[in-house]
PDB file of N, CA and C in Angstrom:
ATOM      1  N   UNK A   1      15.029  -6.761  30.201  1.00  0.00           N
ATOM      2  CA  UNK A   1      15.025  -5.505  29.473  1.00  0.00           C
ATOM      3  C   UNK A   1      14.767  -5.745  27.986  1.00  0.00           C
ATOM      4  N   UNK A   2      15.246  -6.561  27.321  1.00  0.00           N
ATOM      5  CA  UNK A   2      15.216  -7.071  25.918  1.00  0.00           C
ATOM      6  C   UNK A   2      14.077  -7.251  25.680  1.00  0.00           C
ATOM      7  N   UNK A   3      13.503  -8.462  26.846  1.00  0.00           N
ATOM      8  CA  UNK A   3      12.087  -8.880  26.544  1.00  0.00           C
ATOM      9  C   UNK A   3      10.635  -7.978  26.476  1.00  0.00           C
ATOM     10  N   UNK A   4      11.167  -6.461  26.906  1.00  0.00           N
ATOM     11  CA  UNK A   4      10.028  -5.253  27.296  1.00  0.00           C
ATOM     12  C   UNK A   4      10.200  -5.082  25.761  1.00  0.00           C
ATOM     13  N   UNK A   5      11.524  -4.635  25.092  1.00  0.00           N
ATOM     14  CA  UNK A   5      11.427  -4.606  23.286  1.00  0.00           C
ATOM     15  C   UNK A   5      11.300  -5.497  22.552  1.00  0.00           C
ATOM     16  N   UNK A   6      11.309  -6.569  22.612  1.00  0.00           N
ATOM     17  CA  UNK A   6      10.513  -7.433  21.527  1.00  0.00           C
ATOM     18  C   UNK A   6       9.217  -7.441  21.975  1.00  0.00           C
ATOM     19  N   UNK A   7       8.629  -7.135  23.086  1.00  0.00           N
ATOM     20  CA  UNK A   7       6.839  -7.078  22.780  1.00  0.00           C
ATOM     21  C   UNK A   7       6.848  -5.972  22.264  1.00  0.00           C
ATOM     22  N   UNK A   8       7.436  -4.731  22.622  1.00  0.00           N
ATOM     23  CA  UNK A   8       7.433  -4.087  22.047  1.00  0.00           C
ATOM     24  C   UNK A   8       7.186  -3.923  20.388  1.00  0.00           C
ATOM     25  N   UNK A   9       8.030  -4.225  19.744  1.00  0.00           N
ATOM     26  CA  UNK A   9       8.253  -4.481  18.511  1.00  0.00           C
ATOM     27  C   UNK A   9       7.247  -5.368  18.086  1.00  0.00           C
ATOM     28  N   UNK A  10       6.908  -6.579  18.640  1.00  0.00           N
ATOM     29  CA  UNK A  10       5.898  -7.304  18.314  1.00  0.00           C
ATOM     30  C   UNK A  10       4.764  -6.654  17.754  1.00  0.00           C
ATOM     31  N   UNK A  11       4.171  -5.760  19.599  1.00  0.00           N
ATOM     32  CA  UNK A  11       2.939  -4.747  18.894  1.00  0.00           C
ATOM     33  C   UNK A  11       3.410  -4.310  17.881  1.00  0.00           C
ATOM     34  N   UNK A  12       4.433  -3.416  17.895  1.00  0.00           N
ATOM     35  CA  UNK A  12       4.510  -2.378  16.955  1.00  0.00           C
ATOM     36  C   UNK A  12       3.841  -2.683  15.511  1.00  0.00           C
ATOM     37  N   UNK A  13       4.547  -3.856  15.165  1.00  0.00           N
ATOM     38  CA  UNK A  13       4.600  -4.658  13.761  1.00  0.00           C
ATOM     39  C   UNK A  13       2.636  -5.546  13.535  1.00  0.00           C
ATOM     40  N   UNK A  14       2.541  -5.752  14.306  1.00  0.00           N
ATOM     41  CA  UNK A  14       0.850  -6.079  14.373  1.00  0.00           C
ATOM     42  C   UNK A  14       0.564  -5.161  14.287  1.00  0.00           C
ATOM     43  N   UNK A  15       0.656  -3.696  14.876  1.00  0.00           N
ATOM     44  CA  UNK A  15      -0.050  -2.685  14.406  1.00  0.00           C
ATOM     45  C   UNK A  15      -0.045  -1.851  12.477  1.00  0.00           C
ATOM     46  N   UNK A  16       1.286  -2.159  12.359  1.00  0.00           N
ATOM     47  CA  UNK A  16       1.571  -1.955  11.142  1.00  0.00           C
ATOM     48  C   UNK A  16       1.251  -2.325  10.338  1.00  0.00           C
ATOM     49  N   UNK A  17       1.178  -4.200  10.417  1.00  0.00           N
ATOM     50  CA  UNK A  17       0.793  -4.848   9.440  1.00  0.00           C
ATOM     51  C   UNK A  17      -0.908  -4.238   9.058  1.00  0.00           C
ATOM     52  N   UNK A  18      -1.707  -4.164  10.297  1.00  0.00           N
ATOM     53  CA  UNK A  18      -2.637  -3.440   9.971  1.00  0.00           C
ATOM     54  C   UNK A  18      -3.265  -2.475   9.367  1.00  0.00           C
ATOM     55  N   UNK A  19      -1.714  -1.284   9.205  1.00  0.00           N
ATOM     56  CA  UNK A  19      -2.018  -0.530   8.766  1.00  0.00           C
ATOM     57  C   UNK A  19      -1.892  -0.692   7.814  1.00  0.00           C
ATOM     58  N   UNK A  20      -0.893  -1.147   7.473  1.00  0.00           N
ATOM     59  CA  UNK A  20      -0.446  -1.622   5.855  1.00  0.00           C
ATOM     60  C   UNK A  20      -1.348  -2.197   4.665  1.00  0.00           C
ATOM     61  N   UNK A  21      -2.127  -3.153   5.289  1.00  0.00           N
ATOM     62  CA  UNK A  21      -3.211  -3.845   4.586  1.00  0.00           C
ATOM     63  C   UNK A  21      -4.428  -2.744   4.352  1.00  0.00           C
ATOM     64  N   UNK A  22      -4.768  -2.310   5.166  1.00  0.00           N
ATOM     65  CA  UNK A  22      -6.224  -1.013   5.171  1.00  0.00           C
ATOM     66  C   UNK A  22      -5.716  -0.213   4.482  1.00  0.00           C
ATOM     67  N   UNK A  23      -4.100   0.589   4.368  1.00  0.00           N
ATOM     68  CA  UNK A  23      -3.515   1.224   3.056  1.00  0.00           C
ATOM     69  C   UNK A  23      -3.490   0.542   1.766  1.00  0.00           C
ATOM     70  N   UNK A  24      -2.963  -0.264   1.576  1.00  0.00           N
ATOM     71  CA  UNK A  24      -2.804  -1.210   0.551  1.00  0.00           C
ATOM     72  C   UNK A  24      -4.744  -1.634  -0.261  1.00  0.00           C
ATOM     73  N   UNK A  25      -5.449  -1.664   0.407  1.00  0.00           N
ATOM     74  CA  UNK A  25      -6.863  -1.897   0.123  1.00  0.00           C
ATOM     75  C   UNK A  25      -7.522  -0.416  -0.604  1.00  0.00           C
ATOM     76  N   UNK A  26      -7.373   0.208   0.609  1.00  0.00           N
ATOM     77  CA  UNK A  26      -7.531   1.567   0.166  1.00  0.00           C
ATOM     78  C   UNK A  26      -7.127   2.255  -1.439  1.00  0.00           C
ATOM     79  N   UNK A  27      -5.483   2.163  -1.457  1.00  0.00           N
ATOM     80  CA  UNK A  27      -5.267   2.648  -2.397  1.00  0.00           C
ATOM     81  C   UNK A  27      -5.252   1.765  -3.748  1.00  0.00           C
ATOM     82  N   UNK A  28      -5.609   0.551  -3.862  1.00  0.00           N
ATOM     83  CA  UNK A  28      -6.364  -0.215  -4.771  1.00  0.00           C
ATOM     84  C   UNK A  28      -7.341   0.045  -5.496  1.00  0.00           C
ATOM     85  N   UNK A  29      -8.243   0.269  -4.107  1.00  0.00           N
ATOM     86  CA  UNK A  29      -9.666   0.847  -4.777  1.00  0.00           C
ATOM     87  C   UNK A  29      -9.696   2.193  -5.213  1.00  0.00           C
ATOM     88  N   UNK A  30      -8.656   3.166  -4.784  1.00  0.00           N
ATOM     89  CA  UNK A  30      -8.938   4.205  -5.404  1.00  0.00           C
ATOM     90  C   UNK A  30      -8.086   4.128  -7.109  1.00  0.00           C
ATOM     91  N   UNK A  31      -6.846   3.634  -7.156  1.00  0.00           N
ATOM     92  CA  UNK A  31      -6.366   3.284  -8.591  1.00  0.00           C
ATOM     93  C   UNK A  31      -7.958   2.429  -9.448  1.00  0.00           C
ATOM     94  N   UNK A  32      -9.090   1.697  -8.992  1.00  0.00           N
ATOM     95  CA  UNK A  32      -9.274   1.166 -10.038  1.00  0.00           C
ATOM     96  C   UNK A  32     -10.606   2.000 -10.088  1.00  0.00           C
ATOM     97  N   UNK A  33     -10.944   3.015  -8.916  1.00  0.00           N
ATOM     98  CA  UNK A  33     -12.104   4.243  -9.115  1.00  0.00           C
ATOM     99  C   UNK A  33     -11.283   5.001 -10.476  1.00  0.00           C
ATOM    100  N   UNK A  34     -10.213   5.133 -10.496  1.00  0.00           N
ATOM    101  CA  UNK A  34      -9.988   6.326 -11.243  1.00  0.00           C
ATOM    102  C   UNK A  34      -9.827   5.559 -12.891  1.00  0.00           C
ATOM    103  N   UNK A  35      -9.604   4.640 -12.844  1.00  0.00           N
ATOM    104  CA  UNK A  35      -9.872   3.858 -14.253  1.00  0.00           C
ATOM    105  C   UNK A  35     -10.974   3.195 -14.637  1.00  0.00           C
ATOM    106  N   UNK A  36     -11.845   3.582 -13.631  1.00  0.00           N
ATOM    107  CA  UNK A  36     -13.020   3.210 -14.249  1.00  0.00           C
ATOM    108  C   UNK A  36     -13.723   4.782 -14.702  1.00  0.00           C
ATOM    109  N   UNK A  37     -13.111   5.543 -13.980  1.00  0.00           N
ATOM    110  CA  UNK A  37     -13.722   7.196 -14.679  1.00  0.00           C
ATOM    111  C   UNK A  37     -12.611   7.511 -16.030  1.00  0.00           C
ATOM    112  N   UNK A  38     -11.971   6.443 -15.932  1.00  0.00           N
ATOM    113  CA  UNK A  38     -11.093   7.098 -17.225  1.00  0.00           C
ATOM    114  C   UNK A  38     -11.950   6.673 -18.366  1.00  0.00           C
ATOM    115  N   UNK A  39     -12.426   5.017 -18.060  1.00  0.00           N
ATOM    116  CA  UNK A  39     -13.286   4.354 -19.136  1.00  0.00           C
ATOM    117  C   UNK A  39     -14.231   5.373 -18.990  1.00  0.00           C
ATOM    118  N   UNK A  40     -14.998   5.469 -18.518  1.00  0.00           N
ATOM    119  CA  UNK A  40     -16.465   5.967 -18.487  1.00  0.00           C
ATOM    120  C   UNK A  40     -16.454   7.570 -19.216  1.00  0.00           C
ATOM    121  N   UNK A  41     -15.247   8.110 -18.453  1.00  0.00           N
ATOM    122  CA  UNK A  41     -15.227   9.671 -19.278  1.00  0.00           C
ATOM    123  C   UNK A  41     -14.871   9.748 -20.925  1.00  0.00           C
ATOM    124  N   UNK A  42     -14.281   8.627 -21.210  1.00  0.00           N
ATOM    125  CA  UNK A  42     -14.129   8.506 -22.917  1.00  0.00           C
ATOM    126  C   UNK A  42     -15.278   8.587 -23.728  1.00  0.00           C
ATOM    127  N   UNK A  43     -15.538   9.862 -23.994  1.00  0.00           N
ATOM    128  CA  UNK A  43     -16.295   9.160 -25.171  1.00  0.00           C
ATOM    129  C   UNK A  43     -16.547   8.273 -26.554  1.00  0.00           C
ATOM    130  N   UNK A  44     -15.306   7.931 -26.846  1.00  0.00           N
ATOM    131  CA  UNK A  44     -14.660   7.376 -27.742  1.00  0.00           C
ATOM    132  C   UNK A  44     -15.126   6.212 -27.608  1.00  0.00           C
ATOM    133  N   UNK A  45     -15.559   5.736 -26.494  1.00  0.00           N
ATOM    134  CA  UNK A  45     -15.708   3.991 -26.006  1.00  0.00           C
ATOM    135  C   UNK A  45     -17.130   3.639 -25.225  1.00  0.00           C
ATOM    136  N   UNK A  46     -17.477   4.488 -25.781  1.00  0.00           N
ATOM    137  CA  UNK A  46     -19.266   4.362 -25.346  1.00  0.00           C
ATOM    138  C   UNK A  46     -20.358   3.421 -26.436  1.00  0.00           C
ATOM    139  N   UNK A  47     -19.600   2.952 -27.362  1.00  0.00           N
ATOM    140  CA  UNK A  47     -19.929   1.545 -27.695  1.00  0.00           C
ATOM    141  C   UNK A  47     -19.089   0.579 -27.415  1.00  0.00           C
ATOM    142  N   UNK A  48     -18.582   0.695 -26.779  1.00  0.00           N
ATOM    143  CA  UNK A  48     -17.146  -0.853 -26.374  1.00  0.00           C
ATOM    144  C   UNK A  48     -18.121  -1.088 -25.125  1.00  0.00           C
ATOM    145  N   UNK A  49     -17.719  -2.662 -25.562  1.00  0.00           N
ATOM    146  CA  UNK A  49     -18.366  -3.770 -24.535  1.00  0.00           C
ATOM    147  C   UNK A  49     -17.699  -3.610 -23.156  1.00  0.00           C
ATOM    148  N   UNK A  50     -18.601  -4.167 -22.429  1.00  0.00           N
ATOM    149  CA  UNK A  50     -18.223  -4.657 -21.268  1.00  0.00           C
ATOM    150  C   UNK A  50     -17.022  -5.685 -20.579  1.00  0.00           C
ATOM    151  N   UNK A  51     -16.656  -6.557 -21.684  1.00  0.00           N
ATOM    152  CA  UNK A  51     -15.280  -7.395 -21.706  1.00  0.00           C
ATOM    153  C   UNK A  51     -14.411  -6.405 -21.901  1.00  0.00           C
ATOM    154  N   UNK A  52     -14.562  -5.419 -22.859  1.00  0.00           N
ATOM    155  CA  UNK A  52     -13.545  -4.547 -23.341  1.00  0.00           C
ATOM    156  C   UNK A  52     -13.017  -3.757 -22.140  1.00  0.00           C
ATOM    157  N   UNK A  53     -14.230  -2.975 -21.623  1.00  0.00           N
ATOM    158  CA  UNK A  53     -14.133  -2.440 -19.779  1.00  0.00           C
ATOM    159  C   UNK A  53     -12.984  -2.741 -19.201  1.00  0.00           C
ATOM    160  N   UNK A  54     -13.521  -4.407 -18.546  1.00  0.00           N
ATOM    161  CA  UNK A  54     -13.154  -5.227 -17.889  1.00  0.00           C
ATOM    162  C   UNK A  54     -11.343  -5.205 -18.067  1.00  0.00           C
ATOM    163  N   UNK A  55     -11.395  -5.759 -19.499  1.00  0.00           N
ATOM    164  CA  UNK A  55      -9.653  -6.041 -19.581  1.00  0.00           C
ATOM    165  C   UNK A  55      -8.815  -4.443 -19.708  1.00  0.00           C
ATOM    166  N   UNK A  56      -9.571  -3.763 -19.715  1.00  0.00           N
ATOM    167  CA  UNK A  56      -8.954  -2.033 -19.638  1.00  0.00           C
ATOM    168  C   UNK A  56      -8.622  -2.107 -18.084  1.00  0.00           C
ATOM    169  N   UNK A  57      -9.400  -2.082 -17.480  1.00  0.00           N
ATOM    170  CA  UNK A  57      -9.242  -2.331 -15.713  1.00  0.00           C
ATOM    171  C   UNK A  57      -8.511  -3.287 -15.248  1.00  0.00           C
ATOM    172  N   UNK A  58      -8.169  -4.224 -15.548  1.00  0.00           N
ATOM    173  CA  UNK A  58      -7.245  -5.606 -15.215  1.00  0.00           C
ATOM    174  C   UNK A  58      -6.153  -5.082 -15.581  1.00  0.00           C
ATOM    175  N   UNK A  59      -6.159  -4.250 -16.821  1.00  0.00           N
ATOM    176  CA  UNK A  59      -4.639  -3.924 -17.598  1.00  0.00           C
ATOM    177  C   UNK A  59      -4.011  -3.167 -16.536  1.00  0.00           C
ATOM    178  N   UNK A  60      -4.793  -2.039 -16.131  1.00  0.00           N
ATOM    179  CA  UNK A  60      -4.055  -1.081 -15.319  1.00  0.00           C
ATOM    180  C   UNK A  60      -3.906  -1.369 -13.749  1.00  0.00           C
ATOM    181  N   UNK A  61      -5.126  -2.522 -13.492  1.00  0.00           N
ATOM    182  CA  UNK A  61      -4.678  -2.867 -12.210  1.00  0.00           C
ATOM    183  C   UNK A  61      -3.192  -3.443 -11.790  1.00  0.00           C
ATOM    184  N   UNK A  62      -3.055  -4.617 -13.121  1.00  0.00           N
ATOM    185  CA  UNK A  62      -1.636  -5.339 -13.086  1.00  0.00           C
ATOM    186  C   UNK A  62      -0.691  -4.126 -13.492  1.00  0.00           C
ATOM    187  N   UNK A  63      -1.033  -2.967 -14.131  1.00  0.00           N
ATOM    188  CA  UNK A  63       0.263  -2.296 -14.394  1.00  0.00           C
ATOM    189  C   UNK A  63       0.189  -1.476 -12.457  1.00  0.00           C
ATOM    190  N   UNK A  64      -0.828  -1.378 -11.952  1.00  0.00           N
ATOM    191  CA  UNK A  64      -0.582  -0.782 -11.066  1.00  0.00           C
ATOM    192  C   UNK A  64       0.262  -1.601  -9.800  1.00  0.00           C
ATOM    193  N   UNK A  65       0.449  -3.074 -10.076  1.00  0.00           N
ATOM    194  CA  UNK A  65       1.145  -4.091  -8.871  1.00  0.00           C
ATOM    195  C   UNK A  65       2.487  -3.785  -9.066  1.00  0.00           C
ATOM    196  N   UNK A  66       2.517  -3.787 -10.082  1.00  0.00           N
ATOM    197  CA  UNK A  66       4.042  -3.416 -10.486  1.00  0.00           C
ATOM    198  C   UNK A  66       4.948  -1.972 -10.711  1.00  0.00           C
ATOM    199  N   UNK A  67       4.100  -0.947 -10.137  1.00  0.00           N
ATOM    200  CA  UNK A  67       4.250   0.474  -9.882  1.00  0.00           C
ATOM    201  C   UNK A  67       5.016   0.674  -8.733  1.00  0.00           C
ATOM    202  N   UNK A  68       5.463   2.066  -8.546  1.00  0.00           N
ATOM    203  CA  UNK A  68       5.973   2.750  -7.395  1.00  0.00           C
ATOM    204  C   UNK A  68       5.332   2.764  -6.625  1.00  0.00           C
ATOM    205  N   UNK A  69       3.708   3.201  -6.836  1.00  0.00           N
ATOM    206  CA  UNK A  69       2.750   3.312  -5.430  1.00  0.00           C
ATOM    207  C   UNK A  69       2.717   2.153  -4.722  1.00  0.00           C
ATOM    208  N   UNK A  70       3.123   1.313  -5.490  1.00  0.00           N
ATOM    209  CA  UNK A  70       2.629  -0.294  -4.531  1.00  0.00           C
ATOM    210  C   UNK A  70       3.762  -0.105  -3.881  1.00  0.00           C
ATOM    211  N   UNK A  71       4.767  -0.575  -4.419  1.00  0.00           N
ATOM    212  CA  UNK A  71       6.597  -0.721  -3.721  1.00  0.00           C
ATOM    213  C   UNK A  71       6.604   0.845  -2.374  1.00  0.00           C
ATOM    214  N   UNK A  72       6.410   1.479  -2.719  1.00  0.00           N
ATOM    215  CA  UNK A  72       6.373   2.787  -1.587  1.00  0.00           C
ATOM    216  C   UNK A  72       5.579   2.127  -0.269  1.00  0.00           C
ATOM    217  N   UNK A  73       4.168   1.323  -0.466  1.00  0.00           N
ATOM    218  CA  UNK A  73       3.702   1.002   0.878  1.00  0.00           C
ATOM    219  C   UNK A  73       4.890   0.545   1.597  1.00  0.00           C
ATOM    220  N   UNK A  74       5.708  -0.367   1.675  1.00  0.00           N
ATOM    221  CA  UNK A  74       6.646  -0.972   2.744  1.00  0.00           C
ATOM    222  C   UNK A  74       6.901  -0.149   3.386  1.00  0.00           C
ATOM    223  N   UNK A  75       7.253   1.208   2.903  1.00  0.00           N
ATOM    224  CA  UNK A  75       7.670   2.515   3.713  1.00  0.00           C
ATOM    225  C   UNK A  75       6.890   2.481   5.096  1.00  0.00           C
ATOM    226  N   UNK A  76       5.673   1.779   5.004  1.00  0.00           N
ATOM    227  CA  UNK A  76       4.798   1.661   6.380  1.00  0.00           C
ATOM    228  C   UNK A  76       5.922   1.173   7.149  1.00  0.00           C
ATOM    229  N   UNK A  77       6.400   0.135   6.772  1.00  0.00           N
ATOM    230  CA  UNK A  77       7.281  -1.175   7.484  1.00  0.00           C
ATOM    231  C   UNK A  77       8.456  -0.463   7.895  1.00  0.00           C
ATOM    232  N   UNK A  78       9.278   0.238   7.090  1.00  0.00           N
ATOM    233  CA  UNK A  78      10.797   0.572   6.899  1.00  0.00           C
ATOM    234  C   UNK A  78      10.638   2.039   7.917  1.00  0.00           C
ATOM    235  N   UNK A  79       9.974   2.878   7.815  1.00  0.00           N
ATOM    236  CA  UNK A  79      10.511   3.893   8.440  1.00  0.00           C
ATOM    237  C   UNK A  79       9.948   4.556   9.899  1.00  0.00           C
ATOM    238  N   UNK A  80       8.800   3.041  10.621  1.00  0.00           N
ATOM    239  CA  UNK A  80       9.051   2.872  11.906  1.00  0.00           C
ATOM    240  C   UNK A  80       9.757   2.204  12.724  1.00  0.00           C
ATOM    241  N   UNK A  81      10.438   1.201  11.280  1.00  0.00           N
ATOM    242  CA  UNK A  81      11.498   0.409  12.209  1.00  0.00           C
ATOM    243  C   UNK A  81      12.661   0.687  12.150  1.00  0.00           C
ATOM    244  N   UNK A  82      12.925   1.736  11.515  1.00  0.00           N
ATOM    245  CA  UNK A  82      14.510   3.169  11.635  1.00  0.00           C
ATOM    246  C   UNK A  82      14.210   3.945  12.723  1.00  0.00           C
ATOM    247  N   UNK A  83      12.945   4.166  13.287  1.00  0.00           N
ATOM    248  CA  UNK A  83      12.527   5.145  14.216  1.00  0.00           C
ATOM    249  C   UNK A  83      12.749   4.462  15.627  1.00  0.00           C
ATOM    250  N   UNK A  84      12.318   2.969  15.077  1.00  0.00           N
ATOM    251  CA  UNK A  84      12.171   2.037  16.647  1.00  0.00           C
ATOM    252  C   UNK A  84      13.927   2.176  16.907  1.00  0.00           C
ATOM    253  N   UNK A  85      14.555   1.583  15.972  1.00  0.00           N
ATOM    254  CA  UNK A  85      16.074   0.804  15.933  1.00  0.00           C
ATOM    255  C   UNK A  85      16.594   1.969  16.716  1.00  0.00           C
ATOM    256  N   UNK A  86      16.466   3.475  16.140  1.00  0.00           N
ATOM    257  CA  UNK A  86      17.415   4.473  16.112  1.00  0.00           C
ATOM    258  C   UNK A  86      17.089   5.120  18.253  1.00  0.00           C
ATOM    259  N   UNK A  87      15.901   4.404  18.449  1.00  0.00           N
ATOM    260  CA  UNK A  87      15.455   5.104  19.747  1.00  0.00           C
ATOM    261  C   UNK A  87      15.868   4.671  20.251  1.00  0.00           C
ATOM    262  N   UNK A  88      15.913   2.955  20.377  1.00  0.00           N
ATOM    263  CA  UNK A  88      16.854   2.247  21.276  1.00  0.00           C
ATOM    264  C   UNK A  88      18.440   2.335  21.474  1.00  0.00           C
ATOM    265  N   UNK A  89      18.726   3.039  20.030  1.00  0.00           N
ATOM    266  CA  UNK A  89      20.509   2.905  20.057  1.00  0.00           C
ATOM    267  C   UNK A  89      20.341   3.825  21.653  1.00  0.00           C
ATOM    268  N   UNK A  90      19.588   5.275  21.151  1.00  0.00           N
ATOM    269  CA  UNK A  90      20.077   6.177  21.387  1.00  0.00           C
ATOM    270  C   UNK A  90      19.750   6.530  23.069  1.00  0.00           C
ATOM    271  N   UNK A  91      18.810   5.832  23.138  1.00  0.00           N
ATOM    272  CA  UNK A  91      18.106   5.584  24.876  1.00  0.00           C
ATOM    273  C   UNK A  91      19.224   4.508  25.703  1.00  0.00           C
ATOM    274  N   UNK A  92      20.004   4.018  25.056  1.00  0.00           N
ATOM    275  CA  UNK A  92      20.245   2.534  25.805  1.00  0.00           C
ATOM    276  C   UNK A  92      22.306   2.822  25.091  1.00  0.00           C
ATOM    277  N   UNK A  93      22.621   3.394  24.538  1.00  0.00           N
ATOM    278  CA  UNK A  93      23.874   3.366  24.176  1.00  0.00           C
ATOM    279  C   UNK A  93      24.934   4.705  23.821  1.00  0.00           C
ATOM    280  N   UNK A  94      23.727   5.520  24.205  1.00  0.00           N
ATOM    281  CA  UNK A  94      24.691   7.086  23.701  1.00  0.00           C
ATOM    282  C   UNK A  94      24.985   7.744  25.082  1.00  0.00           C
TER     283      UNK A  94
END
């Protein structure tokens, strides 16, 4: 019986991790779409170089690793495995 929920769980978590990464990619590229329209919509910086660009985009990428949006992905992780934990209590012990 145990052994039907840890494959269980196994998939589960291969599936997640999957998802997690294709989220995590995803919302990368859209944080550094939107700072590159931040550069580009300035007009203020339409003679600033291309290094200048560059370390504008690095800045906010690293401020973005260290953000809420990043830390929130785990939520992939955390709140199917409250869903898994809580089904089994409740199938198998209530």
């Amino acid at each position: 019986m145990i052994l039907g929920w840890l494959k269980l769980a196994f998939l589960l978590y291969i599936g997640l991790t999957i998802a997690y990464f294709l989220t995590a990619v995803y919302s990368r590229s859209v944080r550094r779409e939107k700072l590159e329209k931040a550069w580009d919509g300035d007009p203020a910086r339409e003679d600033a170089s291309q290094a200048e660009r560059t370390a504008f985009i690095e800045d906010g990428m690293a401020h973005y690793e260290k953000g809420l949006k990043k830390r929130l992905l785990w939520l992939i992780y955390i709140i199917p495995t409250i869903g898994f934990i809580a089904t089994i209590y409740f199938v198998n012990w209530d």
